[in-house]
PDB file of N, CA and C in Angstrom:
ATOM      1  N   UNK A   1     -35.361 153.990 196.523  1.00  0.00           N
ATOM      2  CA  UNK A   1     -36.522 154.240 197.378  1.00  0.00           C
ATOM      3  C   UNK A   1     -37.242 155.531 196.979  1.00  0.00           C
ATOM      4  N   UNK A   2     -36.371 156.282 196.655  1.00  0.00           N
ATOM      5  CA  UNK A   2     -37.438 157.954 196.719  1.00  0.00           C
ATOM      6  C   UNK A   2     -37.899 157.669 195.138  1.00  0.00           C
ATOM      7  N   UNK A   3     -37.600 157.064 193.986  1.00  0.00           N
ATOM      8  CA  UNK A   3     -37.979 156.494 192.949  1.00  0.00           C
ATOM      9  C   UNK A   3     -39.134 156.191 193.160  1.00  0.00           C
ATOM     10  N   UNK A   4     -39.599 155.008 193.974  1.00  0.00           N
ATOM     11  CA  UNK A   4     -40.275 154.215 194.065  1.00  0.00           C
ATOM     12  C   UNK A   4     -41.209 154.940 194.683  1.00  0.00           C
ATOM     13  N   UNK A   5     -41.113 156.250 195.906  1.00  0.00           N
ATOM     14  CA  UNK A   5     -42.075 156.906 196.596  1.00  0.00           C
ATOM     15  C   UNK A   5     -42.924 157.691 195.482  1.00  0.00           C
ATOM     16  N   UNK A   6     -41.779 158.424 194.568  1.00  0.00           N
ATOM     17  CA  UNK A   6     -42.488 159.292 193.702  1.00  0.00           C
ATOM     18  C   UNK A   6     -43.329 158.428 192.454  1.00  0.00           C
ATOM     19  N   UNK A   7     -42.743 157.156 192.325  1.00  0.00           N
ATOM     20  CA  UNK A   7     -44.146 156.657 191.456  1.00  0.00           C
ATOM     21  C   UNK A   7     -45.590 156.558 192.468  1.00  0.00           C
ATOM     22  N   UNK A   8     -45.023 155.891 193.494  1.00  0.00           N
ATOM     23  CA  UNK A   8     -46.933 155.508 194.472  1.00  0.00           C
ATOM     24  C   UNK A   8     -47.363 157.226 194.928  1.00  0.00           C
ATOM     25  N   UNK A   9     -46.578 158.377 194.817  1.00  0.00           N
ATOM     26  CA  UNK A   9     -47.470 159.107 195.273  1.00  0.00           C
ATOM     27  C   UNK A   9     -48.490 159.563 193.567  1.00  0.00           C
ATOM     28  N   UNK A  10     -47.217 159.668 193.057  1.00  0.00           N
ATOM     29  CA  UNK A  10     -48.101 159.896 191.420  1.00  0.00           C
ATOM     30  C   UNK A  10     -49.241 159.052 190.808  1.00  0.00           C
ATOM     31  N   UNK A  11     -49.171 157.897 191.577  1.00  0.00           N
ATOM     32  CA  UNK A  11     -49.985 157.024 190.950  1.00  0.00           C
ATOM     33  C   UNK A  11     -51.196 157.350 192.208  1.00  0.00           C
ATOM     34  N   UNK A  12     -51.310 157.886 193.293  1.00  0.00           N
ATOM     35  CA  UNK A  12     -51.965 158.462 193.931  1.00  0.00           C
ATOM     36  C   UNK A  12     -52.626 159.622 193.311  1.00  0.00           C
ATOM     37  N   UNK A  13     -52.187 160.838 193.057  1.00  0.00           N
ATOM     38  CA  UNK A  13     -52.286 161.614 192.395  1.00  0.00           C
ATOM     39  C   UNK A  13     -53.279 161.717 190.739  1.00  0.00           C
ATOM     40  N   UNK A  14     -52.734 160.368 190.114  1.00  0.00           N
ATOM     41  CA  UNK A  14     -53.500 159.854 188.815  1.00  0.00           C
ATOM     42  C   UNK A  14     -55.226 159.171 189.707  1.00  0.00           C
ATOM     43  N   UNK A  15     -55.119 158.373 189.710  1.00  0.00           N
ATOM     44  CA  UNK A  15     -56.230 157.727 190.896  1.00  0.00           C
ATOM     45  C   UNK A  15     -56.990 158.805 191.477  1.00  0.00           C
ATOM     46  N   UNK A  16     -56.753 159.986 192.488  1.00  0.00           N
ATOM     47  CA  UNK A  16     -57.770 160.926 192.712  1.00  0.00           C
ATOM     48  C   UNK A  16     -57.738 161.579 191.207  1.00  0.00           C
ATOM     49  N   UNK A  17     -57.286 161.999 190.652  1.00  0.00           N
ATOM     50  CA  UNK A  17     -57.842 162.678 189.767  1.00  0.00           C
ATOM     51  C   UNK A  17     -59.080 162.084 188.295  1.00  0.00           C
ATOM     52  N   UNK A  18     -58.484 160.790 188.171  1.00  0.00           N
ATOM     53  CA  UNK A  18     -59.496 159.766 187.513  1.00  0.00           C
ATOM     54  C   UNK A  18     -60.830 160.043 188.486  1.00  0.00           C
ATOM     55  N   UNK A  19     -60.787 159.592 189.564  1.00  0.00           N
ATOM     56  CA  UNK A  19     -62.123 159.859 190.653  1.00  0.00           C
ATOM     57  C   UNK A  19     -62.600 160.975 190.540  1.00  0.00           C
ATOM     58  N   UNK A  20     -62.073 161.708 190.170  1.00  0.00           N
ATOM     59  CA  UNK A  20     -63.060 163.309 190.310  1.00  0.00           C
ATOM     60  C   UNK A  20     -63.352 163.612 188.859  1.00  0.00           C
ATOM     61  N   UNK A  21     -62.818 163.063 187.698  1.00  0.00           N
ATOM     62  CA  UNK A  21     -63.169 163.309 186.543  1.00  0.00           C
ATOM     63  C   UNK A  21     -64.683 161.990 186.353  1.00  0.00           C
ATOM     64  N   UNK A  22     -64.399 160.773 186.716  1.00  0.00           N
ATOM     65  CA  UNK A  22     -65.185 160.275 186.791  1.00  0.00           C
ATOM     66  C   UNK A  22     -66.854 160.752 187.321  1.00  0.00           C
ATOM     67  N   UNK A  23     -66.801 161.068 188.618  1.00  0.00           N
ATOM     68  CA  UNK A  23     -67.775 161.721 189.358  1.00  0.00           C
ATOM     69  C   UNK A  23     -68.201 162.895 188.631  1.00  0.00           C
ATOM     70  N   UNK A  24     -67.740 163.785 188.069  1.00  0.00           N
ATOM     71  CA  UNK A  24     -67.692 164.939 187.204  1.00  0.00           C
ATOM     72  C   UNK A  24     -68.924 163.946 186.227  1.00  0.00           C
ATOM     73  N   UNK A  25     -68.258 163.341 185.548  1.00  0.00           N
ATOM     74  CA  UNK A  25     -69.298 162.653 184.484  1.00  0.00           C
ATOM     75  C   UNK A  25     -70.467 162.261 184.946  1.00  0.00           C
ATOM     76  N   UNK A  26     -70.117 160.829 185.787  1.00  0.00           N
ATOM     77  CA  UNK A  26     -71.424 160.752 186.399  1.00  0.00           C
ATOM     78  C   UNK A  26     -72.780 161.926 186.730  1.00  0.00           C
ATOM     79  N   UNK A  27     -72.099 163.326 187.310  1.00  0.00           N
ATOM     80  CA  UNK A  27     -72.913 164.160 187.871  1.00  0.00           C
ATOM     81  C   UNK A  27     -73.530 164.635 186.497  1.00  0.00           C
ATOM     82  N   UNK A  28     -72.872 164.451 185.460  1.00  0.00           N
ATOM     83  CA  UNK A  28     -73.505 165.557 184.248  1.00  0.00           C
ATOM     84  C   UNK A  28     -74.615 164.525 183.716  1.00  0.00           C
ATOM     85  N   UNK A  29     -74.335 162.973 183.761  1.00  0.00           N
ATOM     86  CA  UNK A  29     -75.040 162.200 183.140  1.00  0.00           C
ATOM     87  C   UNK A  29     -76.571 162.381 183.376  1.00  0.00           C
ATOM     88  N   UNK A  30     -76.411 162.090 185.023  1.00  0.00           N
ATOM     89  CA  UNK A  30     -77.424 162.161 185.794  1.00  0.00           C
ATOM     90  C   UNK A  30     -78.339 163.311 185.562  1.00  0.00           C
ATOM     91  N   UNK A  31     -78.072 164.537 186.230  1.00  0.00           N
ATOM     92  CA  UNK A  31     -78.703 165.655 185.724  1.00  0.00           C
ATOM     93  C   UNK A  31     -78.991 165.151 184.354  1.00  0.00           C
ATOM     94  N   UNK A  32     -78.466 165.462 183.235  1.00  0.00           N
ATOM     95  CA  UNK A  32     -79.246 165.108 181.624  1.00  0.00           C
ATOM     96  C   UNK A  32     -80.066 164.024 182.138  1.00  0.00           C
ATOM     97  N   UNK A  33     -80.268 162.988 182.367  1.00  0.00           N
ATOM     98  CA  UNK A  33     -81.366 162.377 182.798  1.00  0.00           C
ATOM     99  C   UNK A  33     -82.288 162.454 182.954  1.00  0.00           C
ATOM    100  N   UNK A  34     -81.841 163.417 184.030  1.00  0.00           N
ATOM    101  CA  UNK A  34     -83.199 163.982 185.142  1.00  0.00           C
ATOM    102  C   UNK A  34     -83.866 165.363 184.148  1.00  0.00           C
ATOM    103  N   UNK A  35     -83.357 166.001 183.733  1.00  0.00           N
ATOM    104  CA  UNK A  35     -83.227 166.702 182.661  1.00  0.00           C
ATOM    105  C   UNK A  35     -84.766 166.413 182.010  1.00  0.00           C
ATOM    106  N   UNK A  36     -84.333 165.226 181.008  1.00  0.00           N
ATOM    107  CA  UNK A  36     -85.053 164.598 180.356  1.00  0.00           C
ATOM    108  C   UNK A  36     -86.039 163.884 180.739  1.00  0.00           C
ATOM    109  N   UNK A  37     -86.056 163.434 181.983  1.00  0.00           N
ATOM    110  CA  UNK A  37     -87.704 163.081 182.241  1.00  0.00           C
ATOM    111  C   UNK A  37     -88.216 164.149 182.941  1.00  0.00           C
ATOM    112  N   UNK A  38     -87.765 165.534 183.069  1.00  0.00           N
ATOM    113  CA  UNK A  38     -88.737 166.395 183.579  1.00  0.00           C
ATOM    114  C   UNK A  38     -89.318 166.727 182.437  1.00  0.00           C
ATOM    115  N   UNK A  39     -88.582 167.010 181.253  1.00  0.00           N
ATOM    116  CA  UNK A  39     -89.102 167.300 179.695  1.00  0.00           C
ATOM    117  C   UNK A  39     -90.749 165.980 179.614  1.00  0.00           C
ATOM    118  N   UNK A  40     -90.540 164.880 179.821  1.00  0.00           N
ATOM    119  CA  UNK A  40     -91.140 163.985 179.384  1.00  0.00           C
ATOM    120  C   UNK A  40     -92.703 164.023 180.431  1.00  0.00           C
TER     121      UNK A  40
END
């Protein structure tokens, strides 16, 4: 059991952190975007 807890919290742990690296990207994409059609 405590096996099994410490994989679902880690795999918790992996999961928010994918999400915030994700969002991270997204936010930089965007800005460069926006970026670029203020240039335009």
């Amino acid at each position: 059991m405590l096996v099994l807890q410490d994989v679902l919290f880690l795999d918790i742990d992996v999961s928010i952190g994918l999400n915030t690296v994700i969002e991270t990207v997204v936010k930089r994409v965007n800005s460069r975007s926006g970026w670029h059609d203020a240039n335009q």
